[in-house]
N, C-alpha and C. Protein backbone atom coordinates (compact mmCIF):
# COMPACT_ATOMS: atom_id res chain seq x y z
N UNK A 1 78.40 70.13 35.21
CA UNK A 1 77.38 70.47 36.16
C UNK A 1 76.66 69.21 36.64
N UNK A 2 76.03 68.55 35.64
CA UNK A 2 75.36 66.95 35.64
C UNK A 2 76.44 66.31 36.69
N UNK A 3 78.25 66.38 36.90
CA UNK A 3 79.02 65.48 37.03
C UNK A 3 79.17 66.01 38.98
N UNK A 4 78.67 67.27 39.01
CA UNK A 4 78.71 68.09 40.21
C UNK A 4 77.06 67.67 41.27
N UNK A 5 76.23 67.73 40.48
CA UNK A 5 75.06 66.96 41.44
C UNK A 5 74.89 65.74 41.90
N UNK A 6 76.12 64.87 40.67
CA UNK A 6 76.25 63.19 40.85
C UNK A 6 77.03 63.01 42.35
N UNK A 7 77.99 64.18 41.97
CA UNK A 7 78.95 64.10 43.22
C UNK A 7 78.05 64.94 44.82
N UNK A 8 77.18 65.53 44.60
CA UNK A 8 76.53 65.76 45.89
C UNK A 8 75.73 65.13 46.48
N UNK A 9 75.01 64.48 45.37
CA UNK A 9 73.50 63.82 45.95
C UNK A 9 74.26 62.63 46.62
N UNK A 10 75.84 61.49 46.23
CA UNK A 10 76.47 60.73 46.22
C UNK A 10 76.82 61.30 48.18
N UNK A 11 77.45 62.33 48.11
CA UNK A 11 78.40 62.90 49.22
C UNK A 11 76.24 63.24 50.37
N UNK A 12 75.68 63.42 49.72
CA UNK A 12 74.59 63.46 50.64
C UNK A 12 74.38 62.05 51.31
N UNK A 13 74.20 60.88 50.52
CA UNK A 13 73.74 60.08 50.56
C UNK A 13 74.63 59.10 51.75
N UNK A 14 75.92 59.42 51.43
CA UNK A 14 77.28 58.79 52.42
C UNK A 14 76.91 59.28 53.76
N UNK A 15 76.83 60.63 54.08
CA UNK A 15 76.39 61.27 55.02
C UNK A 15 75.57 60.85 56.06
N UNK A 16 73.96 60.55 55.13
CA UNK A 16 72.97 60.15 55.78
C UNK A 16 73.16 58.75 56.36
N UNK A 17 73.94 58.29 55.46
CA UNK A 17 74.02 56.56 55.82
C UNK A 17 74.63 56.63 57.08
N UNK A 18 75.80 57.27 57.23
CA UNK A 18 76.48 57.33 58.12
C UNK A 18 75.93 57.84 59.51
N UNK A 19 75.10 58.43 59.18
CA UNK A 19 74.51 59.01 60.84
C UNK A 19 73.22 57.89 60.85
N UNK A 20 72.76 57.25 59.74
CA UNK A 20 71.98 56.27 60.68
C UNK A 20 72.42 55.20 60.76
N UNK A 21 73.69 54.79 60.63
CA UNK A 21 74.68 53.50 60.65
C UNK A 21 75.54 54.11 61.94
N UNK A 22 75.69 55.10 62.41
CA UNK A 22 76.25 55.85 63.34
C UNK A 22 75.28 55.43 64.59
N UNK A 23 73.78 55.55 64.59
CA UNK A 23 72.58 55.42 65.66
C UNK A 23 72.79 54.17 65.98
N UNK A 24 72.59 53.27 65.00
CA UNK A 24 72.79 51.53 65.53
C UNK A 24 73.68 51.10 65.88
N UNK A 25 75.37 51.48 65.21
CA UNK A 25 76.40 51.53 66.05
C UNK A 25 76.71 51.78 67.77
N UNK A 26 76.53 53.37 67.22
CA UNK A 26 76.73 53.49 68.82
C UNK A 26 75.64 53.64 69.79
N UNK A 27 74.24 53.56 69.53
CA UNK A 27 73.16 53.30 70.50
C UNK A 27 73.63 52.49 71.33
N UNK A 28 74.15 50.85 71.31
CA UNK A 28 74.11 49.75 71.91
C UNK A 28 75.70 50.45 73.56
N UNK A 29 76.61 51.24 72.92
CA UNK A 29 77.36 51.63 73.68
C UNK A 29 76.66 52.69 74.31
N UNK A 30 76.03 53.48 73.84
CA UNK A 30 75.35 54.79 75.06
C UNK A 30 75.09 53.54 75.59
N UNK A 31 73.85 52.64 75.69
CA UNK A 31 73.08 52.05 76.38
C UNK A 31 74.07 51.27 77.58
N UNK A 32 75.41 51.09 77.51
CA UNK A 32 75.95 50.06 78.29
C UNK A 32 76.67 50.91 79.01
N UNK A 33 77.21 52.30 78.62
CA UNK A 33 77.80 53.07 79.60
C UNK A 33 76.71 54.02 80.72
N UNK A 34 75.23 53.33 80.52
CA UNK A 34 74.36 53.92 81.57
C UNK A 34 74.35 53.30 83.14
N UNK A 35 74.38 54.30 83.82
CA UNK A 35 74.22 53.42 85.26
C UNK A 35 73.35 52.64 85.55
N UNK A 36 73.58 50.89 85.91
CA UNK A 36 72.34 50.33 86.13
C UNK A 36 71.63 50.87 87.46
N UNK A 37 70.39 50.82 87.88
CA UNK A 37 69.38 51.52 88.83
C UNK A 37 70.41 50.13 90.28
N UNK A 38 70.42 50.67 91.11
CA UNK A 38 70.33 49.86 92.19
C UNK A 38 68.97 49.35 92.73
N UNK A 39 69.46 47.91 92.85
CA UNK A 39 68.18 47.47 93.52
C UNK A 39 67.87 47.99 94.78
N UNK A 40 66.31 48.55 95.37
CA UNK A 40 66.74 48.76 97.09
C UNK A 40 66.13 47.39 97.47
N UNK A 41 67.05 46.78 98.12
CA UNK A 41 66.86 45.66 99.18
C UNK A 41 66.55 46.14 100.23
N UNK A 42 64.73 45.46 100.53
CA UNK A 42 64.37 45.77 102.16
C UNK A 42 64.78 44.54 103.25
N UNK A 43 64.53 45.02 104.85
CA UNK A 43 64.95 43.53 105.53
C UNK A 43 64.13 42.56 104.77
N UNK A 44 64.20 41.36 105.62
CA UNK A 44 63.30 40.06 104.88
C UNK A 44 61.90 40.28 105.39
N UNK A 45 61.39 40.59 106.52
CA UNK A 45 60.15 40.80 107.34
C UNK A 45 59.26 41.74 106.61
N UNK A 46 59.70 42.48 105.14
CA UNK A 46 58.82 43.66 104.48
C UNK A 46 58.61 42.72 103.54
N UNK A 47 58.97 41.14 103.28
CA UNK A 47 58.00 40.50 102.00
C UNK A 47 56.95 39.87 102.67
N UNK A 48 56.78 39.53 103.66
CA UNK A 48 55.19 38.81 104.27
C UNK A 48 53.77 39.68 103.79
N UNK A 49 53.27 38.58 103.28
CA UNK A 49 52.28 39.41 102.58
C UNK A 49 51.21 39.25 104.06
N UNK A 50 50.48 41.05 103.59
CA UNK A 50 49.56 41.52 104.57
C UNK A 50 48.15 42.04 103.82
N UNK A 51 47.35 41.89 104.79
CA UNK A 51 46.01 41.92 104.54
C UNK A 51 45.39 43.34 105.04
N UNK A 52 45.36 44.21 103.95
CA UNK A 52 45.02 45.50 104.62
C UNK A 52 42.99 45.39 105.38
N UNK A 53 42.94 45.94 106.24
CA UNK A 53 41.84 45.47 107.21
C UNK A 53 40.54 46.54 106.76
N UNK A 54 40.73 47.31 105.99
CA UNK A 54 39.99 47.95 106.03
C UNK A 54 39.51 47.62 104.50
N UNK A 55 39.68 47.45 103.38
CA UNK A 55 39.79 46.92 102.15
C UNK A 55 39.51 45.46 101.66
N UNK A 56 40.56 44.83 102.29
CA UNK A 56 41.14 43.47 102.11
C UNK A 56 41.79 43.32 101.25
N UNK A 57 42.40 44.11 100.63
CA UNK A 57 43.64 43.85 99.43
C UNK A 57 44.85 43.18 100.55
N UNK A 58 45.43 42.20 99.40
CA UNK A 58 46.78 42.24 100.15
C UNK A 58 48.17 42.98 99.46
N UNK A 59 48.96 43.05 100.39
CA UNK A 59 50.11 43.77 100.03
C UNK A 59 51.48 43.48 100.61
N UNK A 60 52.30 44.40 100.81
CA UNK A 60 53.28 43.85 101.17
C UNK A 60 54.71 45.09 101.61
N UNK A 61 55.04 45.19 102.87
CA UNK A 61 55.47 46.06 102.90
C UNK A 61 56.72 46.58 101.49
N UNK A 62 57.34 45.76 101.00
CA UNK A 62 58.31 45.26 99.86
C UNK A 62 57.62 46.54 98.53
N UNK A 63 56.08 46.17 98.42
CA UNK A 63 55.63 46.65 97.54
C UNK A 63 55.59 48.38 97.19
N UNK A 64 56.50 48.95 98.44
CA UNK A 64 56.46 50.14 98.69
C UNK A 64 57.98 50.71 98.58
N UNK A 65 59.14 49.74 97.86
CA UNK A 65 60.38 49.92 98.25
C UNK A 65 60.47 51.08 97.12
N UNK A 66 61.40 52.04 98.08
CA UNK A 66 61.98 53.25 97.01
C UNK A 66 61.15 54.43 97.69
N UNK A 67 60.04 53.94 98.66
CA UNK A 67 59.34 55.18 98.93
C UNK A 67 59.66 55.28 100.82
N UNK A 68 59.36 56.50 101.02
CA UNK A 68 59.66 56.90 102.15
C UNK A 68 58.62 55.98 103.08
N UNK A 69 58.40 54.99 104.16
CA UNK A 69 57.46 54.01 104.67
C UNK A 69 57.66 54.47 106.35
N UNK A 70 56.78 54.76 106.86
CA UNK A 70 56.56 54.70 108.53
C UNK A 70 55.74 53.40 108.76
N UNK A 71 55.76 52.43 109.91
CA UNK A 71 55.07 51.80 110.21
C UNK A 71 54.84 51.48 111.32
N UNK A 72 54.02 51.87 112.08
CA UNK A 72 53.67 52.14 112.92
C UNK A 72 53.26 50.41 114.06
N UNK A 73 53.81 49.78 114.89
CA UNK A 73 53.44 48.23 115.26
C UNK A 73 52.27 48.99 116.59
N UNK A 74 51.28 47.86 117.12
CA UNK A 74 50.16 48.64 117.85
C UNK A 74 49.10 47.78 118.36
N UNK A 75 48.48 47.94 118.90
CA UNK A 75 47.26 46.52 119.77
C UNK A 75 45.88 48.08 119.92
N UNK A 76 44.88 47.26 119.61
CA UNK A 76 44.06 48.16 119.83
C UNK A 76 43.68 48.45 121.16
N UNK A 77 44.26 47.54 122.04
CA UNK A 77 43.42 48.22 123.33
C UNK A 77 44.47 48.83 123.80
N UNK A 78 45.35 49.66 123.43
CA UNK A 78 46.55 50.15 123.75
C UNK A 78 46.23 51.90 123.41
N UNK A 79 45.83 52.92 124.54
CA UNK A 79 45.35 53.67 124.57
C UNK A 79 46.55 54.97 123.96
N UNK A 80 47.86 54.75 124.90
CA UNK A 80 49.17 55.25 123.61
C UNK A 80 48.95 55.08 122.72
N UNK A 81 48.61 53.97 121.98
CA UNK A 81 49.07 53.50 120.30
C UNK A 81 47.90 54.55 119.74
N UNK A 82 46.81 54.78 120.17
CA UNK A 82 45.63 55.60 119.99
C UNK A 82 46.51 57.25 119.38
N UNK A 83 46.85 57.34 120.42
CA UNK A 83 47.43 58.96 120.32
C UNK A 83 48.49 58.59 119.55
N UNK A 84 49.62 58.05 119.39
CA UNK A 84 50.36 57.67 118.16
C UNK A 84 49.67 57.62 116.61
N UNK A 85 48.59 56.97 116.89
CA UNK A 85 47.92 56.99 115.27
C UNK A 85 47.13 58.48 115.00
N UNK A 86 46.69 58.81 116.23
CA UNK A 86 45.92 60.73 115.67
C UNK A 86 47.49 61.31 115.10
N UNK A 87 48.30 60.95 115.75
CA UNK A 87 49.76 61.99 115.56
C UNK A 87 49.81 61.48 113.81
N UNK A 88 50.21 60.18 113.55
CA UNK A 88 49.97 59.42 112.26
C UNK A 88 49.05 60.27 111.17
N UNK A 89 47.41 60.53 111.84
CA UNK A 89 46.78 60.96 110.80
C UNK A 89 47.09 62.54 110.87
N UNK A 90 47.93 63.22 111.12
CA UNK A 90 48.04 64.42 111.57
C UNK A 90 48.89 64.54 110.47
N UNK A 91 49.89 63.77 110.69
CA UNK A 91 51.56 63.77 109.68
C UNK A 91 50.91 63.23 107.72
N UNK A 92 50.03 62.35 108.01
CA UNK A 92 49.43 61.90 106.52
C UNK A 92 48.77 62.91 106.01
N UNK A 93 48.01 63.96 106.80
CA UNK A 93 47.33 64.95 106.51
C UNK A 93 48.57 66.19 106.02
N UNK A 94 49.08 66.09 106.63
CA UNK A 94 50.25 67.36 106.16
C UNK A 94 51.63 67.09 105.20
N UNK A 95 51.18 65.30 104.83
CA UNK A 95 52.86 65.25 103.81
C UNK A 95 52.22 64.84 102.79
N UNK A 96 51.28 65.26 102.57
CA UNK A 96 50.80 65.04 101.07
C UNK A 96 50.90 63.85 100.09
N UNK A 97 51.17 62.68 100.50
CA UNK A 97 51.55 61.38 100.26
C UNK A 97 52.37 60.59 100.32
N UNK A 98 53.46 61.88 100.60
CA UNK A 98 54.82 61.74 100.45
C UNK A 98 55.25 60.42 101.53
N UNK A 99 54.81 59.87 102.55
CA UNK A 99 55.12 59.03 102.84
C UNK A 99 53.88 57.90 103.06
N UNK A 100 54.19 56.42 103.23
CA UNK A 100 53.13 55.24 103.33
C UNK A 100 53.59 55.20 104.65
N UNK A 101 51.81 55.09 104.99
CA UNK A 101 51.85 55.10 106.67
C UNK A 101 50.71 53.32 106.28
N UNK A 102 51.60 53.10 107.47
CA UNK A 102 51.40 51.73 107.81
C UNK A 102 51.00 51.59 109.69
N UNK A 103 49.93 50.85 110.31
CA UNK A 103 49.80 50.49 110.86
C UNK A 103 49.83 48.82 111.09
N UNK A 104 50.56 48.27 112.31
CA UNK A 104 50.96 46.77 111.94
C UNK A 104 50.37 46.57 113.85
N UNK A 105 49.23 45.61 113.60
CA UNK A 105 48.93 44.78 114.79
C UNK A 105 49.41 44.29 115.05
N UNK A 106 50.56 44.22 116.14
CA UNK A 106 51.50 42.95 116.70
C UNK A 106 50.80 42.24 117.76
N UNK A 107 49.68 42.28 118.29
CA UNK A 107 49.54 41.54 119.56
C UNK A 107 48.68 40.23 118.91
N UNK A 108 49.17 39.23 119.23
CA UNK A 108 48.95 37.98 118.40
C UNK A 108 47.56 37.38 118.99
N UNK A 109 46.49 37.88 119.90
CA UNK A 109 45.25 38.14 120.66
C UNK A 109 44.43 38.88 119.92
N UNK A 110 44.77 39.31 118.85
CA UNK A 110 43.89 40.52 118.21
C UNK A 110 43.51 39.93 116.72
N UNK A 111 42.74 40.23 115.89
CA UNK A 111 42.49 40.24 114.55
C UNK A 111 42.20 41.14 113.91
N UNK A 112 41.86 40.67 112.66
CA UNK A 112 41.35 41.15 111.70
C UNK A 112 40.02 42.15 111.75
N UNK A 113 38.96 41.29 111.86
CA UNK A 113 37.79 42.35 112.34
C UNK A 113 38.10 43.71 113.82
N UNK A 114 38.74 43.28 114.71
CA UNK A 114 39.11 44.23 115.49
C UNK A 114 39.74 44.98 115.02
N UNK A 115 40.88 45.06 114.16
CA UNK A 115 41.57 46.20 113.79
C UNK A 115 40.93 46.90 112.22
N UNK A 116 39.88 46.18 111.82
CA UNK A 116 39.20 46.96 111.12
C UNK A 116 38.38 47.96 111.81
N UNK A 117 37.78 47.32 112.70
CA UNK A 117 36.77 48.22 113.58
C UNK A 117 37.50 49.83 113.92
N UNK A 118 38.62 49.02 114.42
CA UNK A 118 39.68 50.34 114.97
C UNK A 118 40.04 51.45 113.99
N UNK A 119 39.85 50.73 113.03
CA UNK A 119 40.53 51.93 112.26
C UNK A 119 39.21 52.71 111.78
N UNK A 120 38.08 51.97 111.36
CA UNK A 120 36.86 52.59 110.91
C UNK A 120 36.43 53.64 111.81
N UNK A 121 36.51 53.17 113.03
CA UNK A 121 35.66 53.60 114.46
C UNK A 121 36.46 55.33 114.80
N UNK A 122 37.99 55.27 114.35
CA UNK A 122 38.84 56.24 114.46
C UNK A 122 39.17 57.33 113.03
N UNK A 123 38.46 56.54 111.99
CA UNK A 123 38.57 57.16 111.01
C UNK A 123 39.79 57.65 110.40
N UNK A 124 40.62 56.41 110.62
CA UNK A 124 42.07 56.14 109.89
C UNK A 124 41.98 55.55 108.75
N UNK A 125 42.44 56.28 107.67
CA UNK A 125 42.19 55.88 106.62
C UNK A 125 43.89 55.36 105.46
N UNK A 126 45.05 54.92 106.05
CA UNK A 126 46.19 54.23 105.78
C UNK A 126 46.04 52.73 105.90
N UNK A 127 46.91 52.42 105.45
CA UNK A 127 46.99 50.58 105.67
C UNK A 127 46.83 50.74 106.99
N UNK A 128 46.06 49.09 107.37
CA UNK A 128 46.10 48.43 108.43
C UNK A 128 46.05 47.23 108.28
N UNK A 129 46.86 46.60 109.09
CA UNK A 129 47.14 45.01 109.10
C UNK A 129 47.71 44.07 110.29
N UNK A 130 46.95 42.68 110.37
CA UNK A 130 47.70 42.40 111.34
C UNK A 130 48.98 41.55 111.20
N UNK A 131 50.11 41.68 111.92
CA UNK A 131 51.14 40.97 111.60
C UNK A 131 51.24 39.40 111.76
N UNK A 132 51.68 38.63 110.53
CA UNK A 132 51.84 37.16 110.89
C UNK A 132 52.98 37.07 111.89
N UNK A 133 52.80 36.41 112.63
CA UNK A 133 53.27 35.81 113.80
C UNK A 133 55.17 35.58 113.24
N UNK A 134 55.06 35.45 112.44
CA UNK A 134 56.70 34.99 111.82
C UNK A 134 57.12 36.39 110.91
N UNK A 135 56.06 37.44 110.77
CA UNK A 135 56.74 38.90 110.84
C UNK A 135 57.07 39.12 111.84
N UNK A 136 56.16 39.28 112.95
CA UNK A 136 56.69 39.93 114.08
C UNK A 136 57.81 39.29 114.48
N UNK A 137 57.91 37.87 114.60
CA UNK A 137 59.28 37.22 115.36
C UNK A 137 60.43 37.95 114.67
N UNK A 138 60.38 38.25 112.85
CA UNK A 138 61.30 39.04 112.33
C UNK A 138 61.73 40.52 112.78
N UNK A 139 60.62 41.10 113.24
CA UNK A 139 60.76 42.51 113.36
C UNK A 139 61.59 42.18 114.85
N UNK A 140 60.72 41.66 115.24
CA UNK A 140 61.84 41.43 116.86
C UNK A 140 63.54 41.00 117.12
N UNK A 141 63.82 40.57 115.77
CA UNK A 141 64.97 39.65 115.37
C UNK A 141 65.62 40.79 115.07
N UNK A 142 65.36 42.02 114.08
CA UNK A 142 65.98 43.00 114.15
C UNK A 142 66.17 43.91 114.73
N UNK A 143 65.21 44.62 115.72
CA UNK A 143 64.97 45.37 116.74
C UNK A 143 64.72 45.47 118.54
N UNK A 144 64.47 44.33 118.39
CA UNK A 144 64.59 43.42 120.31
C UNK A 144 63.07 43.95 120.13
N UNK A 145 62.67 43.52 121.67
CA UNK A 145 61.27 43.33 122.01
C UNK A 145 60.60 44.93 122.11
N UNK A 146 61.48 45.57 122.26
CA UNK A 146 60.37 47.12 122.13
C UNK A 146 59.63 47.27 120.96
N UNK A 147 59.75 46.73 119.47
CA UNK A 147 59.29 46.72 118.14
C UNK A 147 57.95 46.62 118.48
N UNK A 148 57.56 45.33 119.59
CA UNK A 148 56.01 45.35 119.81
C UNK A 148 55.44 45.62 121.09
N UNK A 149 56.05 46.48 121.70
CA UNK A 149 55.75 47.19 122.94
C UNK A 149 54.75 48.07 122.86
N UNK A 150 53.47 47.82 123.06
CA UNK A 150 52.36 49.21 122.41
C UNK A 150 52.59 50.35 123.38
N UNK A 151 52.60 49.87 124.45
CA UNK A 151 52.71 51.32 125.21
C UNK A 151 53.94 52.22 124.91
N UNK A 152 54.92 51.79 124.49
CA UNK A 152 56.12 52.80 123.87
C UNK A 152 55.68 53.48 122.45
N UNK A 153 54.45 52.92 122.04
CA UNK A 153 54.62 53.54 120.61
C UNK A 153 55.24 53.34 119.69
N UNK A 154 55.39 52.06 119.14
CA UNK A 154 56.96 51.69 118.44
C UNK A 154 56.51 52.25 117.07
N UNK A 155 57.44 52.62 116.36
CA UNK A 155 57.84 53.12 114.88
C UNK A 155 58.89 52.93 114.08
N UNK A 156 58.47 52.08 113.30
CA UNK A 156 60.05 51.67 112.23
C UNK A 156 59.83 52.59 111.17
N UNK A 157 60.92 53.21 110.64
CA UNK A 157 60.89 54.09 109.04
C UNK A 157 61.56 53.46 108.78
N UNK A 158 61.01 52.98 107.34
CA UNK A 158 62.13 52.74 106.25
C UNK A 158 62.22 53.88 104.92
N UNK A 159 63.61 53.94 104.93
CA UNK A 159 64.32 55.38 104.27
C UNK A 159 64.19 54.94 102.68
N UNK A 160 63.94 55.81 101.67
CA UNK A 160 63.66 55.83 100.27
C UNK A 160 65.26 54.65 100.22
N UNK A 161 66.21 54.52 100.26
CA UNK A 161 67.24 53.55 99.83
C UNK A 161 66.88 51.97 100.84
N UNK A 162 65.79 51.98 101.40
CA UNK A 162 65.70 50.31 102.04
C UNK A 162 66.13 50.50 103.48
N UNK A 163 66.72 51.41 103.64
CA UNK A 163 67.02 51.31 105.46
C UNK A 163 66.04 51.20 105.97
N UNK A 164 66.02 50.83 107.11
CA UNK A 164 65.41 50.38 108.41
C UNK A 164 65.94 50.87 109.73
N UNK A 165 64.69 51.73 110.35
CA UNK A 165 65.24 52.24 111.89
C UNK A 165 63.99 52.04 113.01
N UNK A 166 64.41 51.83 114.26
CA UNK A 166 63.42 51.87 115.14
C UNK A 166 63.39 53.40 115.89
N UNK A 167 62.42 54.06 115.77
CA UNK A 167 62.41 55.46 115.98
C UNK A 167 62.28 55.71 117.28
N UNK A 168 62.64 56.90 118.28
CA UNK A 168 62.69 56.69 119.46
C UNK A 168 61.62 56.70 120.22
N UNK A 169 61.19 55.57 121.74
CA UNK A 169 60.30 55.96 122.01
C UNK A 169 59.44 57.04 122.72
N UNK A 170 57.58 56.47 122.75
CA UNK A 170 57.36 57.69 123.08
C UNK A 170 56.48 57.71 121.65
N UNK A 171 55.20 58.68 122.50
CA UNK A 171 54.44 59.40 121.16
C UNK A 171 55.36 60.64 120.78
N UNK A 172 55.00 60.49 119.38
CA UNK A 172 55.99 61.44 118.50
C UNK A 172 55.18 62.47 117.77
N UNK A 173 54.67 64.05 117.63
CA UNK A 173 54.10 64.49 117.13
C UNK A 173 54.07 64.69 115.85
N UNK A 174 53.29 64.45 114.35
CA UNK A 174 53.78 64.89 113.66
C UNK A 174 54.57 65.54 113.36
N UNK A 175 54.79 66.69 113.47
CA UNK A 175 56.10 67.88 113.50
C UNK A 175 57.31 66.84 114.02
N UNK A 176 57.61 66.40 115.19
CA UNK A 176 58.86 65.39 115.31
C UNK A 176 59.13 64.13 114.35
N UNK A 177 57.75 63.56 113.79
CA UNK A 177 57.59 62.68 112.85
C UNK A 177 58.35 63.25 111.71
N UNK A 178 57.93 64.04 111.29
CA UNK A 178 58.41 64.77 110.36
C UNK A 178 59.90 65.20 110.23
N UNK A 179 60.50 65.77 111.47
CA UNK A 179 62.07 66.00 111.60
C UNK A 179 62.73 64.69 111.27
N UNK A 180 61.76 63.48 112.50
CA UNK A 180 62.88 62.60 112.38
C UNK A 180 63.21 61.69 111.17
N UNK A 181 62.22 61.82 110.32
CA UNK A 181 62.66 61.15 108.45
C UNK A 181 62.91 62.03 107.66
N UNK A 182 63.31 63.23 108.25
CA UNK A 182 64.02 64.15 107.27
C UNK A 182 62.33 64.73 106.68
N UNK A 183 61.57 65.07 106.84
CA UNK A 183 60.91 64.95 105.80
C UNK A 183 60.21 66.74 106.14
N UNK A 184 60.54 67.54 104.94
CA UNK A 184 59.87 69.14 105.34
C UNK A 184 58.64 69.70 104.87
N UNK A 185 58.50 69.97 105.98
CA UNK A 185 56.79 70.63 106.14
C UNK A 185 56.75 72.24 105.35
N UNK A 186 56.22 72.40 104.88
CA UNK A 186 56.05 74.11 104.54
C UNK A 186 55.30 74.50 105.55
N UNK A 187 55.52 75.93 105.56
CA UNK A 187 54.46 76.74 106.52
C UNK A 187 52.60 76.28 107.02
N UNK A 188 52.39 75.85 105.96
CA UNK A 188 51.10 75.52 105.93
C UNK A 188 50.99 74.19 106.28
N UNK A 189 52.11 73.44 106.41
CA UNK A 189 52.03 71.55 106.79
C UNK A 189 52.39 70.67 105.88
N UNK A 190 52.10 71.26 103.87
CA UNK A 190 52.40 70.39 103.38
C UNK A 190 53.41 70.20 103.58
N UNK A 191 54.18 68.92 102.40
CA UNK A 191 55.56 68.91 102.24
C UNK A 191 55.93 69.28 100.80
């Protein structure tokens, strides 16, 4: 009997070893047959760091990669770009965060305090920033000169994987905002 517990506690003990000599073993292989994450690479023009106008944090469009991004390019005395940004706070109001709305001052005549004003005065409450002069030449490098055309309304989305599109012009209503990044509204507006 004595020679029968020697032999279990023995056959227990092999057991246990083995499943935690089993964990350190093969942990290191689960771990290497996991998919590494892809990086999302944005264009180069989303690392210029920007100065949000209403705050003063800086940031960076980059700092947003993986998430759904509208950004809206715009001059404040540009009475379109006006109705483009109500459409803006219309679509922020109804997607529930789900996307970063960006406003980007391209007219190289404008600043900082002005497009704070603008946004205070309008009660836009998303990033605002004005673009360095060697963003915009970038954004233009990828998109031709409509990127900073205010009266067209220009709009770049960049897609949760890093794409980049210039959206068509023209004010775009939320609801079309919404179709055109894929992005669905429920009955009530959220998403």
């Amino acid at each position: 009997m004595r020679r029968n517990k020697l032999g279990i506690a023995v056959l227990l003990l092999l057991v246990v070893g083995l499943l935690i000599g089993g964990v350190f073993v093969f942990e290191p292989f689960a771990l290497q047959t996991e998919e590494p994450e892809e990086e999302i690479v944005l264009p180069a023009w989303a690392d210029y760091e920007l100065v949000d106008a209403v705050s003063g944090e800086v940031f960076r469009v980059a700092d947003f990669a993986g998430q759904p991004i509208l950004i809206e390019s715009f001059a404040v005395w540009c009475s379109i770009c006006l109705r483009q940004q109500r459409e803006m706070k219309r679509l922020s109001e109804l997607d529930g965060g789900a996307v970063i709305h960006i406003s980007l001052d391209t007219d190289p005549n404008e600043d900082l305090d002005k497009v704070r004003d603008h946004a205070l005065r309008h009660e836009f409450t998303w990033l605002y920033a004005v673009s360095p002069i060697e963003m915009t030449d970038a954004l233009i490098a990828d998109f031709g000169l409509t990127v900073v055309n205010a009266p067209r309304a220009p709009v770049v989305f960049i897609n949760s994987e890093g794409e980049a599109e210039l959206l068509p012009n023209g004010v775009k209503t939320a609801e079309e905002l919404a179709e055109l990044i894929g992005l669905e509204l429920d009955q009530e507006g959220e998403s």
